[in-house]
C-alpha atoms as a PDB file:
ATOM      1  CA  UNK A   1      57.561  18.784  -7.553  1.00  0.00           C
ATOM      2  CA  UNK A   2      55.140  18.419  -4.735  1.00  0.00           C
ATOM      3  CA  UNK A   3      52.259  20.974  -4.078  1.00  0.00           C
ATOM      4  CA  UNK A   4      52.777  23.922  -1.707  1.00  0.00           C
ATOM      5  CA  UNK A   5      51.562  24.259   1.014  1.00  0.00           C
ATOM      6  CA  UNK A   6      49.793  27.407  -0.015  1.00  0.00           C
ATOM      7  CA  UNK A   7      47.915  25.781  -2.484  1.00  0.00           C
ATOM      8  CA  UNK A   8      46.395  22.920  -0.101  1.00  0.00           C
ATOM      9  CA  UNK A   9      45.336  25.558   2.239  1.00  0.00           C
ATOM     10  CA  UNK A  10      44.284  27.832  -0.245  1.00  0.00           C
ATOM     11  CA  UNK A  11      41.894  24.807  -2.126  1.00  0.00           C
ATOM     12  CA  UNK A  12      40.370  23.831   1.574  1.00  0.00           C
ATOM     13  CA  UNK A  13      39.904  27.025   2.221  1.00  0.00           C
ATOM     14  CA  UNK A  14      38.165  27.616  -1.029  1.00  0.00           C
ATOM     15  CA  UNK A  15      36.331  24.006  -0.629  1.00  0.00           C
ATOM     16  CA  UNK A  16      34.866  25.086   3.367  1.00  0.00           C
ATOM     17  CA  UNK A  17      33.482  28.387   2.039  1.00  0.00           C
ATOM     18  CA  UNK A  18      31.909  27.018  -0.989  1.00  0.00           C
ATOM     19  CA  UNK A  19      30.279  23.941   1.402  1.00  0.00           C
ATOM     20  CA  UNK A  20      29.264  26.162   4.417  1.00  0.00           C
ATOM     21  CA  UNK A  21      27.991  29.443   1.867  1.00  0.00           C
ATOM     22  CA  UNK A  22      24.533  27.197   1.535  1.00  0.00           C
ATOM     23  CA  UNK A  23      23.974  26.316   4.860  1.00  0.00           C
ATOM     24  CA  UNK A  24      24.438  29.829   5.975  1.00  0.00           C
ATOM     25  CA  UNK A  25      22.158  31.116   3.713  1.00  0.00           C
ATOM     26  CA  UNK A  26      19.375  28.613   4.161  1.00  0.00           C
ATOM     27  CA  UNK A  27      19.708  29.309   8.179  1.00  0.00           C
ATOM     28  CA  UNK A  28      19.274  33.393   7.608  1.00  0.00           C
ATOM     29  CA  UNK A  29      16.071  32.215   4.513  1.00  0.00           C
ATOM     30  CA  UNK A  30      14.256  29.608   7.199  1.00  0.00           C
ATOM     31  CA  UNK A  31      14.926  32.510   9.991  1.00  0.00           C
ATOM     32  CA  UNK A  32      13.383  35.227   7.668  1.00  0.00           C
ATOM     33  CA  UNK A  33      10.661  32.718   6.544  1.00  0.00           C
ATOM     34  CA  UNK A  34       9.462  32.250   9.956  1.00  0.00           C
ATOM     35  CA  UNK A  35       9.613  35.891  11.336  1.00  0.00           C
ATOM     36  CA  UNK A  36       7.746  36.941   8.158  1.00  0.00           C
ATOM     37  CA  UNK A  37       4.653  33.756   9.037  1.00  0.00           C
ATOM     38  CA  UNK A  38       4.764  35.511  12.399  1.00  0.00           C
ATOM     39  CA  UNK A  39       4.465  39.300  11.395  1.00  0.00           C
ATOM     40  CA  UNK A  40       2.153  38.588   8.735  1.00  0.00           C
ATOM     41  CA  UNK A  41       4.542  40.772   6.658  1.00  0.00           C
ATOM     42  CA  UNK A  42       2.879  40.772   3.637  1.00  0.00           C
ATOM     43  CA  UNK A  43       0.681  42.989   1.177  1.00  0.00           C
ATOM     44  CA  UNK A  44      -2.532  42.336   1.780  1.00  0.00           C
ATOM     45  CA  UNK A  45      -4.323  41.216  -1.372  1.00  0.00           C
ATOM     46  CA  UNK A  46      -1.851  38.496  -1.247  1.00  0.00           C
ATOM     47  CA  UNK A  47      -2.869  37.692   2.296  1.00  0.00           C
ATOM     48  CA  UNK A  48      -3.736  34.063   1.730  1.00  0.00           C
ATOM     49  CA  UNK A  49      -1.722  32.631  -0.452  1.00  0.00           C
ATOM     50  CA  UNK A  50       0.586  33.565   2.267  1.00  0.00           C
ATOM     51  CA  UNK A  51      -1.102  31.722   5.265  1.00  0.00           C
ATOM     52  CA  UNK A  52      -1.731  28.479   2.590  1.00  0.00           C
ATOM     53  CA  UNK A  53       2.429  28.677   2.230  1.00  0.00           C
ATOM     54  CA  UNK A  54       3.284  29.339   6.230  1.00  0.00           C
ATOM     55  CA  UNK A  55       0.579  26.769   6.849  1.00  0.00           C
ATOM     56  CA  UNK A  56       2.342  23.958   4.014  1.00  0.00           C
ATOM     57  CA  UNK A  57       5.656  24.153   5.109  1.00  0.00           C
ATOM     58  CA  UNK A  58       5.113  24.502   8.731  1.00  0.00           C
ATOM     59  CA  UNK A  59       5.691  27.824  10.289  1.00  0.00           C
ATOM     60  CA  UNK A  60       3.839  29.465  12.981  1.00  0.00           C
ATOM     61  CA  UNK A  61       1.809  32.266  12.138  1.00  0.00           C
ATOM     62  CA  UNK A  62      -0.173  34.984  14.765  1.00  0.00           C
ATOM     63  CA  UNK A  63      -2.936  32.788  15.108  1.00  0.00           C
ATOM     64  CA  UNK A  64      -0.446  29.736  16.285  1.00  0.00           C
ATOM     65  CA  UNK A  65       0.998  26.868  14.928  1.00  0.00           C
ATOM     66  CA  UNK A  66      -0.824  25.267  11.719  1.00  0.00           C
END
């Protein structure tokens, strides 16, 4: 007996959630990443180890780009 339709469109679905659910979520993590380098939203004993991460992986911070 062949598969149902309902079943094919019910595994795609399943497989373009379970593909796109990363991608999502590492647009909204870079996003909140780079607001954070900007706002210096941090506490502030932890201040630098802060601007040595923001300044390692690229991100603009107040005092401009590193």
């Amino acid at each position: 007996m062949p598969t149902s339709y309902k079943t094919v469109l019910t595994v795609a679905t399943y497989g373009v959630v379970l593909l796109s659910t990363p991608l999502v979520a590492g647009h909204f993590i870079e996003k909140a990443t780079r607001t954070q380098c900007l706002a210096h939203d941090w506490p502030t004993h932890l201040h630098q180890n802060h601007l040595d991460f923001c300044k390692e992986f690229g991100y603009p911070t107040k005092q401009g780009q590193l």
